[in-house]
PDB file of N, CA and C in Angstrom:
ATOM      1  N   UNK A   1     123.778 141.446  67.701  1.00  0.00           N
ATOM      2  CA  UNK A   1     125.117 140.899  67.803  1.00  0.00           C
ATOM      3  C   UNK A   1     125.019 139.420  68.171  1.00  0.00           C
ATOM      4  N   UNK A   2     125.716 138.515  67.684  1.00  0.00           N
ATOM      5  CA  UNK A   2     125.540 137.083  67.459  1.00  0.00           C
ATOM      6  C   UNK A   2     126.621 136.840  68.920  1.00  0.00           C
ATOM      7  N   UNK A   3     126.146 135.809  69.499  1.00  0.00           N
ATOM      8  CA  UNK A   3     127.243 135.348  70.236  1.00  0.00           C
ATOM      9  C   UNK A   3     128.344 134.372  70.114  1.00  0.00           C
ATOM     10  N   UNK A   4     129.332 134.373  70.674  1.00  0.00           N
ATOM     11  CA  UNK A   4     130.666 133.789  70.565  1.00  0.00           C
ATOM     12  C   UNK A   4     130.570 132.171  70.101  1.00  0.00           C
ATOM     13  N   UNK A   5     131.173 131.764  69.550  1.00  0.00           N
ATOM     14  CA  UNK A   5     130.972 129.919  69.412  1.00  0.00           C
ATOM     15  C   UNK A   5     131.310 129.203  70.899  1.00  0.00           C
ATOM     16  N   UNK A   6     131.992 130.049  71.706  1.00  0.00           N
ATOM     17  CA  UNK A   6     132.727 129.146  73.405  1.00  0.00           C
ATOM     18  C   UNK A   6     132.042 130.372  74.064  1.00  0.00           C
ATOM     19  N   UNK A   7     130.390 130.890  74.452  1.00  0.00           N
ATOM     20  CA  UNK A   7     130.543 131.558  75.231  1.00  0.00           C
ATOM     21  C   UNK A   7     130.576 131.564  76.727  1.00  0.00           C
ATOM     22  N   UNK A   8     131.159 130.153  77.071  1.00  0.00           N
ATOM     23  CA  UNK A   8     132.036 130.101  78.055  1.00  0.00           C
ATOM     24  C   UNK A   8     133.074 130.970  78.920  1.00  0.00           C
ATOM     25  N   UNK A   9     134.146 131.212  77.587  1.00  0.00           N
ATOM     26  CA  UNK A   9     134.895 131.803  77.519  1.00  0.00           C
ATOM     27  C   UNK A   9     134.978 133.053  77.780  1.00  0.00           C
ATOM     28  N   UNK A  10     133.360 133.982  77.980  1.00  0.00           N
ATOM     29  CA  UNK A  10     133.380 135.135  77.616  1.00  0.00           C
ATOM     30  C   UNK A  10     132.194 135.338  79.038  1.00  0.00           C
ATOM     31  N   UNK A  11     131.410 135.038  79.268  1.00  0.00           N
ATOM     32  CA  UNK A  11     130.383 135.141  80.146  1.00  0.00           C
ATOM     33  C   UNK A  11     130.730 133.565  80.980  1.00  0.00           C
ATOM     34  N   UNK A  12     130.781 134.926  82.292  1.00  0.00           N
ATOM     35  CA  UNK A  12     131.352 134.119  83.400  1.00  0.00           C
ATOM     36  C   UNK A  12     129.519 133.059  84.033  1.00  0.00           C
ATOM     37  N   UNK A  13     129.772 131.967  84.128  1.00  0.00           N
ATOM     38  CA  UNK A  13     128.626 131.067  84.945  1.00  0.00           C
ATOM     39  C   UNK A  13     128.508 131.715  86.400  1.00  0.00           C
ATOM     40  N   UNK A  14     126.927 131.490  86.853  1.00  0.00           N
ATOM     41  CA  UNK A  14     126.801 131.726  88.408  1.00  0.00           C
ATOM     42  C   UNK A  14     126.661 130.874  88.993  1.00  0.00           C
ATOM     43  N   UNK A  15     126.941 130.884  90.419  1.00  0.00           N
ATOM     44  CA  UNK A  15     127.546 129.699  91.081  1.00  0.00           C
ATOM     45  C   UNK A  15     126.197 128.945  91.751  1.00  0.00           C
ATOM     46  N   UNK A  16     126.000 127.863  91.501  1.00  0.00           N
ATOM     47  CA  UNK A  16     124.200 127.432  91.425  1.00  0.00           C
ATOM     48  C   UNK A  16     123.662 127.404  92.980  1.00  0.00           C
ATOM     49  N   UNK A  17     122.586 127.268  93.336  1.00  0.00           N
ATOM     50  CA  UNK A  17     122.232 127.994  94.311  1.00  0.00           C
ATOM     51  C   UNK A  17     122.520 127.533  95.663  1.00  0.00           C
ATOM     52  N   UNK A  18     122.979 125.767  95.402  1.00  0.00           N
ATOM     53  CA  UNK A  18     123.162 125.471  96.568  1.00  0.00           C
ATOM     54  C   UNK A  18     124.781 125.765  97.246  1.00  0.00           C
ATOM     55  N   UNK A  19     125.684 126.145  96.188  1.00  0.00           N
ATOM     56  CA  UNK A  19     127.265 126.969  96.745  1.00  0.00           C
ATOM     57  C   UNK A  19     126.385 128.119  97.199  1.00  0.00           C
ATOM     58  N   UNK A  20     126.016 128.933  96.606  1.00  0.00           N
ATOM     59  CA  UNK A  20     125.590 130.358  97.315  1.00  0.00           C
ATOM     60  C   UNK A  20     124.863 130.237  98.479  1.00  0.00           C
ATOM     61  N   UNK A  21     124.262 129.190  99.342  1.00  0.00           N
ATOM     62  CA  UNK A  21     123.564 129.130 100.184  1.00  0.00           C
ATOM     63  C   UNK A  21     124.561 128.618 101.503  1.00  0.00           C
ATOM     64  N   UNK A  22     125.686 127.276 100.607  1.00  0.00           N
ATOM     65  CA  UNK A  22     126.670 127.123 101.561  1.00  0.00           C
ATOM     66  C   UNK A  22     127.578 128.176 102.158  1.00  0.00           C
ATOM     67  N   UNK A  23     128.058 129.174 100.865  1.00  0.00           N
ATOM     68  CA  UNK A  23     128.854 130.523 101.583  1.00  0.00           C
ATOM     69  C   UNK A  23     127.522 131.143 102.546  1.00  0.00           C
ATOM     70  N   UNK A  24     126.383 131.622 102.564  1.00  0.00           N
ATOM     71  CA  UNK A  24     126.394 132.406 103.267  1.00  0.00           C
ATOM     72  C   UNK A  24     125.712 131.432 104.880  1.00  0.00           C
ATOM     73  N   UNK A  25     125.637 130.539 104.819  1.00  0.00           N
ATOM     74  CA  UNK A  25     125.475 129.072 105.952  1.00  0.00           C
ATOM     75  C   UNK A  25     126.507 129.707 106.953  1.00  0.00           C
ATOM     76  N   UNK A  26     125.666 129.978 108.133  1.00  0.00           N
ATOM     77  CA  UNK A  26     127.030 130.546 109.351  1.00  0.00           C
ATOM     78  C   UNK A  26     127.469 128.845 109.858  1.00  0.00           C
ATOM     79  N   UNK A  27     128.592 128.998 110.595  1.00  0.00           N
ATOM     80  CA  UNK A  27     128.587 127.162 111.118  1.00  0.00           C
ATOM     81  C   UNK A  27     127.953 127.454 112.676  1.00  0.00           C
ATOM     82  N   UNK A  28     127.369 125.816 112.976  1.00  0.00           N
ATOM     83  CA  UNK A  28     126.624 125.843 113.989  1.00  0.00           C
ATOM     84  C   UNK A  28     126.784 126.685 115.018  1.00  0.00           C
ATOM     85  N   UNK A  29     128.508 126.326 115.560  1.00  0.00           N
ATOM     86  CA  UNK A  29     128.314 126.948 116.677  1.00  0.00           C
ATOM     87  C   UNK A  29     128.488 128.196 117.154  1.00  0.00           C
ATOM     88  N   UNK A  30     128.878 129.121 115.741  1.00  0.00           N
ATOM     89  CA  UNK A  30     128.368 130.348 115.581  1.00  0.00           C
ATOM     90  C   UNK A  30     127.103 130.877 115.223  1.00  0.00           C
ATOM     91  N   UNK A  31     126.430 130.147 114.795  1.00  0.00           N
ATOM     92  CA  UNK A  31     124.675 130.591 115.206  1.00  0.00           C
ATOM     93  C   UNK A  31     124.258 130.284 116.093  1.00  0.00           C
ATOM     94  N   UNK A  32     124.857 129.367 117.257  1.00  0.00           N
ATOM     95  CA  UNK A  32     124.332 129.234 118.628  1.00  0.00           C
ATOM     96  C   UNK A  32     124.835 129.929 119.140  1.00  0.00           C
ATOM     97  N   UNK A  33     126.157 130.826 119.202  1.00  0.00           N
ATOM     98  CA  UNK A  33     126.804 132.040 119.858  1.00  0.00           C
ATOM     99  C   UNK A  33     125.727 133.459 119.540  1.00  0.00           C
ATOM    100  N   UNK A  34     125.415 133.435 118.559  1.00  0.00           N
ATOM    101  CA  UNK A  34     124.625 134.809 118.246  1.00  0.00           C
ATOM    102  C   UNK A  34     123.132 134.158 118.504  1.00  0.00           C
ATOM    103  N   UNK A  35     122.747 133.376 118.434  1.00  0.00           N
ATOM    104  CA  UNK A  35     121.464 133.565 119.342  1.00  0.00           C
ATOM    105  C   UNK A  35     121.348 133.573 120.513  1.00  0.00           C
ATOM    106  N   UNK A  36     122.388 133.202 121.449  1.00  0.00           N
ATOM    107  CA  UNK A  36     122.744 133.680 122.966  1.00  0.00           C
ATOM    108  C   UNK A  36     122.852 135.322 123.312  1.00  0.00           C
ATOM    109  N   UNK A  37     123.342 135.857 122.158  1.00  0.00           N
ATOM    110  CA  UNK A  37     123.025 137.480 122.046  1.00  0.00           C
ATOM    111  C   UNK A  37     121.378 137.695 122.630  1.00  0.00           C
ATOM    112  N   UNK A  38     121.778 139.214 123.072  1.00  0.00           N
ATOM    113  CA  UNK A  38     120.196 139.870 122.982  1.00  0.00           C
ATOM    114  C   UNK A  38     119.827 139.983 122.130  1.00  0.00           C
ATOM    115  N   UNK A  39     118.854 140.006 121.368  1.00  0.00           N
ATOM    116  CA  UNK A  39     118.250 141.031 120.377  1.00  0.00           C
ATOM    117  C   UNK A  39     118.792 142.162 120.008  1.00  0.00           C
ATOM    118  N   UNK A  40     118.868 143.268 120.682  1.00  0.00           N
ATOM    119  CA  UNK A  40     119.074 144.230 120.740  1.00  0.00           C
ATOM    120  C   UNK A  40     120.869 144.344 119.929  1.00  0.00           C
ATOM    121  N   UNK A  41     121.237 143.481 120.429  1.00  0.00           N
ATOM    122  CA  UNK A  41     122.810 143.277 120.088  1.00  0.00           C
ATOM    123  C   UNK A  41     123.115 142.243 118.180  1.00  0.00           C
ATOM    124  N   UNK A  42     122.391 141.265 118.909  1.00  0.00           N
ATOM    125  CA  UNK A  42     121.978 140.486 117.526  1.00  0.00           C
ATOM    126  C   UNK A  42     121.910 140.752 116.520  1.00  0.00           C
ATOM    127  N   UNK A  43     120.736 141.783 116.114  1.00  0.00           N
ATOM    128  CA  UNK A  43     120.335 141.652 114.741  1.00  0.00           C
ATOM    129  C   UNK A  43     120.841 142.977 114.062  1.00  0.00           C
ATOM    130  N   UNK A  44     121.792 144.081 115.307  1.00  0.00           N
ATOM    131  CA  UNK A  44     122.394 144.546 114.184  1.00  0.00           C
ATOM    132  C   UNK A  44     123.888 143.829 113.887  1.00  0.00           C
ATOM    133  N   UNK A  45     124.314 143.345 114.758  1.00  0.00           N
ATOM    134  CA  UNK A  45     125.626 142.167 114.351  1.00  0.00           C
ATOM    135  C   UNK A  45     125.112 141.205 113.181  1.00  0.00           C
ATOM    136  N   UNK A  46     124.435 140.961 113.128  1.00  0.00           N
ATOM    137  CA  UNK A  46     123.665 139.782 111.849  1.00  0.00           C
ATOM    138  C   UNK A  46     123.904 141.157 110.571  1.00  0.00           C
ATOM    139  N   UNK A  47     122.746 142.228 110.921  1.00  0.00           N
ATOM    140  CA  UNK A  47     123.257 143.073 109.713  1.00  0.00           C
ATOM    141  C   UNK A  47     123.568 143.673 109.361  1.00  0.00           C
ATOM    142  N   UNK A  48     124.996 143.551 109.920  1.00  0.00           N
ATOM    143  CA  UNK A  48     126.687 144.103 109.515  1.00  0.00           C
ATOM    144  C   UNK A  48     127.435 143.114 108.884  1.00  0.00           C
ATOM    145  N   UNK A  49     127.734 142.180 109.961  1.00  0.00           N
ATOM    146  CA  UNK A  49     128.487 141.255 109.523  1.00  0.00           C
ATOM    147  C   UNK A  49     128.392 140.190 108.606  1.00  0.00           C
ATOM    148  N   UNK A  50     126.905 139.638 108.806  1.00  0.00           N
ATOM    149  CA  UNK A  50     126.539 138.933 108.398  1.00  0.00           C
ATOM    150  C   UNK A  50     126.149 139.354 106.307  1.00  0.00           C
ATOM    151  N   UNK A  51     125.060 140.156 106.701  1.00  0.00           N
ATOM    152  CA  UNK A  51     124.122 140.512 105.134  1.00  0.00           C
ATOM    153  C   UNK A  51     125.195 141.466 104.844  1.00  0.00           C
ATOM    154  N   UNK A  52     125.781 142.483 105.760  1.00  0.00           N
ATOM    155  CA  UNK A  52     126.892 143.354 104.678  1.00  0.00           C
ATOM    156  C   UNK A  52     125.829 145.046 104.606  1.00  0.00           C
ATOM    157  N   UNK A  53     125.060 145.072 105.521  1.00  0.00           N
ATOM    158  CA  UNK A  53     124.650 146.501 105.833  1.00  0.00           C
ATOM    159  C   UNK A  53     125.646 147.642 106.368  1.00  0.00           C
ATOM    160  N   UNK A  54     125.522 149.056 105.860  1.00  0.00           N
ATOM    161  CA  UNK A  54     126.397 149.718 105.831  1.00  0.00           C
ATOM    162  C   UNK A  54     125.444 150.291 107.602  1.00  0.00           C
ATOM    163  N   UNK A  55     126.126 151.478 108.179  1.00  0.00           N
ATOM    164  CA  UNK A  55     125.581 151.443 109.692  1.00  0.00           C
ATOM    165  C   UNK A  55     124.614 152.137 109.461  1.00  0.00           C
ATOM    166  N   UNK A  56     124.406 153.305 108.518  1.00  0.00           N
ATOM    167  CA  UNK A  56     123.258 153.966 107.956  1.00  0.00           C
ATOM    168  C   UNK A  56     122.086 152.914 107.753  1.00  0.00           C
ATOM    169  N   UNK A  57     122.495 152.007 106.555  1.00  0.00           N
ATOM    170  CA  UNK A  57     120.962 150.981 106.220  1.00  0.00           C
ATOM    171  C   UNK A  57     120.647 150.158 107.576  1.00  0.00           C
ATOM    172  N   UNK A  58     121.480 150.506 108.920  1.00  0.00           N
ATOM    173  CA  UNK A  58     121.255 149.584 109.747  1.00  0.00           C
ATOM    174  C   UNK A  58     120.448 150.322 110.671  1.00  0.00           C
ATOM    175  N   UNK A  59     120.675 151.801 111.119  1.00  0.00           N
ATOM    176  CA  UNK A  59     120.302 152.602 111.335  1.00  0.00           C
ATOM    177  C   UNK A  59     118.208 152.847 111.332  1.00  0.00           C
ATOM    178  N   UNK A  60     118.571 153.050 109.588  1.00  0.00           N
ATOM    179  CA  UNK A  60     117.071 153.083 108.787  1.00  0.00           C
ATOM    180  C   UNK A  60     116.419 152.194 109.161  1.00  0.00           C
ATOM    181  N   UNK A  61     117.013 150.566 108.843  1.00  0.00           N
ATOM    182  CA  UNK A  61     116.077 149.789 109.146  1.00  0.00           C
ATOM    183  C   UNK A  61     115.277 149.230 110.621  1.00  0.00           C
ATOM    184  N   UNK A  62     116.054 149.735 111.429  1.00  0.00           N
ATOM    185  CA  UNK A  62     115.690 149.845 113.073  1.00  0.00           C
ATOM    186  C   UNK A  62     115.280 151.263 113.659  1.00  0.00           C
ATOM    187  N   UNK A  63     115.413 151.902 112.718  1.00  0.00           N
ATOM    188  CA  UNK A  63     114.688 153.150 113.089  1.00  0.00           C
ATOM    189  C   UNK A  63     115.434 153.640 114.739  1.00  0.00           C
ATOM    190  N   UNK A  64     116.631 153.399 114.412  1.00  0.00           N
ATOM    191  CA  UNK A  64     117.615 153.741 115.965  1.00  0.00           C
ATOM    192  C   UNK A  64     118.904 154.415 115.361  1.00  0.00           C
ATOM    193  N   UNK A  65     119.181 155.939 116.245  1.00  0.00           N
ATOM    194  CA  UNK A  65     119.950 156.591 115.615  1.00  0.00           C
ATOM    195  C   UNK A  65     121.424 155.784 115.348  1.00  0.00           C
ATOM    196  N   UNK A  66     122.297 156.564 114.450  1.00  0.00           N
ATOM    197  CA  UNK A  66     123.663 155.797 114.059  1.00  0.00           C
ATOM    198  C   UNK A  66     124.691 155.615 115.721  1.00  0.00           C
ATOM    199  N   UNK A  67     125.113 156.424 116.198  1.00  0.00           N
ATOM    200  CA  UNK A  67     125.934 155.965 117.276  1.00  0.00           C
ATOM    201  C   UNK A  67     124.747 154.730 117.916  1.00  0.00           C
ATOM    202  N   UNK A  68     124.016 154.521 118.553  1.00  0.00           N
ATOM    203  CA  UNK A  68     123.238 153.533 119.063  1.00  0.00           C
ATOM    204  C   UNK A  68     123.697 152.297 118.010  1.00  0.00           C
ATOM    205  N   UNK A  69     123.326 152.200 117.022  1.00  0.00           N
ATOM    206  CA  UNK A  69     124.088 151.082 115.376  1.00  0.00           C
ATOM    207  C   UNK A  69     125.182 150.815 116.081  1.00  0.00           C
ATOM    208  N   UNK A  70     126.815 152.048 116.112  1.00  0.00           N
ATOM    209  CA  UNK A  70     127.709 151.244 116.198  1.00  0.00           C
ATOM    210  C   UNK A  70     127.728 151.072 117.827  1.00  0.00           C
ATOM    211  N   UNK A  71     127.479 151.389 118.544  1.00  0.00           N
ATOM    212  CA  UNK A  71     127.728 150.840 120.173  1.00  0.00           C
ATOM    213  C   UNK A  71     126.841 149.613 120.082  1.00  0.00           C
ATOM    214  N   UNK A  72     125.499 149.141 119.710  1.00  0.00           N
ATOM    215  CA  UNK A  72     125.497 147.455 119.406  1.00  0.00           C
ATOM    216  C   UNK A  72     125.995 147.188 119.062  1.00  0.00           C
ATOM    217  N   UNK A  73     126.646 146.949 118.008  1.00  0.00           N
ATOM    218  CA  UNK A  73     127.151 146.061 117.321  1.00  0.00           C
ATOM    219  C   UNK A  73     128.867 146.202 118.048  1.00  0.00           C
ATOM    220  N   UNK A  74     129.219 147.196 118.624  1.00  0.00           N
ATOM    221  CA  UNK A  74     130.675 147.111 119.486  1.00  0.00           C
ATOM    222  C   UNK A  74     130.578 146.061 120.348  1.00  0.00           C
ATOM    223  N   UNK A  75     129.400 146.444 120.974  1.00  0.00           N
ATOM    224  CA  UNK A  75     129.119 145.423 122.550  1.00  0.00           C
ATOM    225  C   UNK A  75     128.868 144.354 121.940  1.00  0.00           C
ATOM    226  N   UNK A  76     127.805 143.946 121.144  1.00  0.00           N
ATOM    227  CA  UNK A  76     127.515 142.421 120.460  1.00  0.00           C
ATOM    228  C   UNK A  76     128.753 141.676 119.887  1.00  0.00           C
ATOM    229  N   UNK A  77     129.783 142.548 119.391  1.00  0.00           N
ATOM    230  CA  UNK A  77     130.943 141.694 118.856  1.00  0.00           C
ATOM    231  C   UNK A  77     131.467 141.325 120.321  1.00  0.00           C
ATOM    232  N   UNK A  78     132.025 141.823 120.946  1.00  0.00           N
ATOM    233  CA  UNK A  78     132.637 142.091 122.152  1.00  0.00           C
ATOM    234  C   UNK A  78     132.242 140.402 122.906  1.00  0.00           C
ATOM    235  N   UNK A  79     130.863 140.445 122.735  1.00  0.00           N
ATOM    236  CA  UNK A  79     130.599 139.177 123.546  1.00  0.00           C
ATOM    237  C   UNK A  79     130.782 138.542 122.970  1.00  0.00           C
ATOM    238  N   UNK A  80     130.736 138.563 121.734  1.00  0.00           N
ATOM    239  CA  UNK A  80     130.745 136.929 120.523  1.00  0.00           C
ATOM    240  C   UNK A  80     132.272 136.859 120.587  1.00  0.00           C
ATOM    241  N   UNK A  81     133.380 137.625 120.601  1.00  0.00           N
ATOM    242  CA  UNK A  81     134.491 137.635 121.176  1.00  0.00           C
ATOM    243  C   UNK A  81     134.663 136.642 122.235  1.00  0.00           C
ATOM    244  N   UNK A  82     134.179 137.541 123.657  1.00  0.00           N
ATOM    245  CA  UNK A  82     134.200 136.187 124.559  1.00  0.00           C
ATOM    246  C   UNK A  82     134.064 135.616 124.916  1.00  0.00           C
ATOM    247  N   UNK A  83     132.506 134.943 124.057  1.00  0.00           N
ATOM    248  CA  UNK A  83     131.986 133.902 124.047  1.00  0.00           C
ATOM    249  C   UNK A  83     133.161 132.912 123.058  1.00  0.00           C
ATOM    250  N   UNK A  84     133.676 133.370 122.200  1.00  0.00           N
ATOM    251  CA  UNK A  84     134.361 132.337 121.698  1.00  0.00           C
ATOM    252  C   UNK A  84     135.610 132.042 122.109  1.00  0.00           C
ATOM    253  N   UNK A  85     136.289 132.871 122.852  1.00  0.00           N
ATOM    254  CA  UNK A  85     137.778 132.774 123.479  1.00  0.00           C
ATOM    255  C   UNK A  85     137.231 131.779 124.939  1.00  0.00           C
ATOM    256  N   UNK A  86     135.957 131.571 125.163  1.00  0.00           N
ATOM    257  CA  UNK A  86     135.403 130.473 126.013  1.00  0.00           C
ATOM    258  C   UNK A  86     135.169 129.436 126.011  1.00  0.00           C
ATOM    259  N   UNK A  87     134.965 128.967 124.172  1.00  0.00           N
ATOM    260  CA  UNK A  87     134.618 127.999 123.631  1.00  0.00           C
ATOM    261  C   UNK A  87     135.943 127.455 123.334  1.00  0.00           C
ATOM    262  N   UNK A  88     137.527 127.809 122.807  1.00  0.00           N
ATOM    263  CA  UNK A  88     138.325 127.683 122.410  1.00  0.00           C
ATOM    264  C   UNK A  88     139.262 127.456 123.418  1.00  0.00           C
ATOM    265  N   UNK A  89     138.883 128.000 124.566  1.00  0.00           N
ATOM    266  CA  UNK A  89     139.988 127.771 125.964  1.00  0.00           C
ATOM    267  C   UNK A  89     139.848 125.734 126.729  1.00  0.00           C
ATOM    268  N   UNK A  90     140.782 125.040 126.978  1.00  0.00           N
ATOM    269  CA  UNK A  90     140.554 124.020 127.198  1.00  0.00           C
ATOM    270  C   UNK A  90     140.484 123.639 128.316  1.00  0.00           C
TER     271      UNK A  90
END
């Protein structure tokens, strides 16, 4: 099958690598809020929120059962919460 004369029109472009790097770029002083996190709290908040892990793949990949998944990541939001209602208060 021959392609279109505008295949523009038809096949959407991907967005070149340095937009895709800016969307997923946290801003500073939210990567200095989550590295004030523990560990423990951190890196499953990073991969939830961040990469888009479901609590299962978060689970697997820490080898820590699912309720343990969502009670980090409850408590880790929790602080990045009021860590930022700290940053925002004048």
């Amino acid at each position: 099958m021959a392609l279109p004369d505008e295949p523009d029109r038809i096949i959407e472009g991907s967005a070149g690598a340095d937009a895709e790097l800016a969307q997923e770029t946290l801003p500073d002083d939210l990567q200095q809020l989550l590295s004030n996190l523990s560990i423990d709290y951190r890196v499953p908040v990073v991969l939830k929120d961040v990469v888009g892990f479901s609590y299962e793949e978060i689970g697997e990949s820490l080898d820590i059962p699912l309720g343990t998944v969502r009670s980090r990541i409850h408590r880790g939001r929790a602080q990045l919460r009021s860590a930022l209602e700290g940053v925002t208060e004048p």
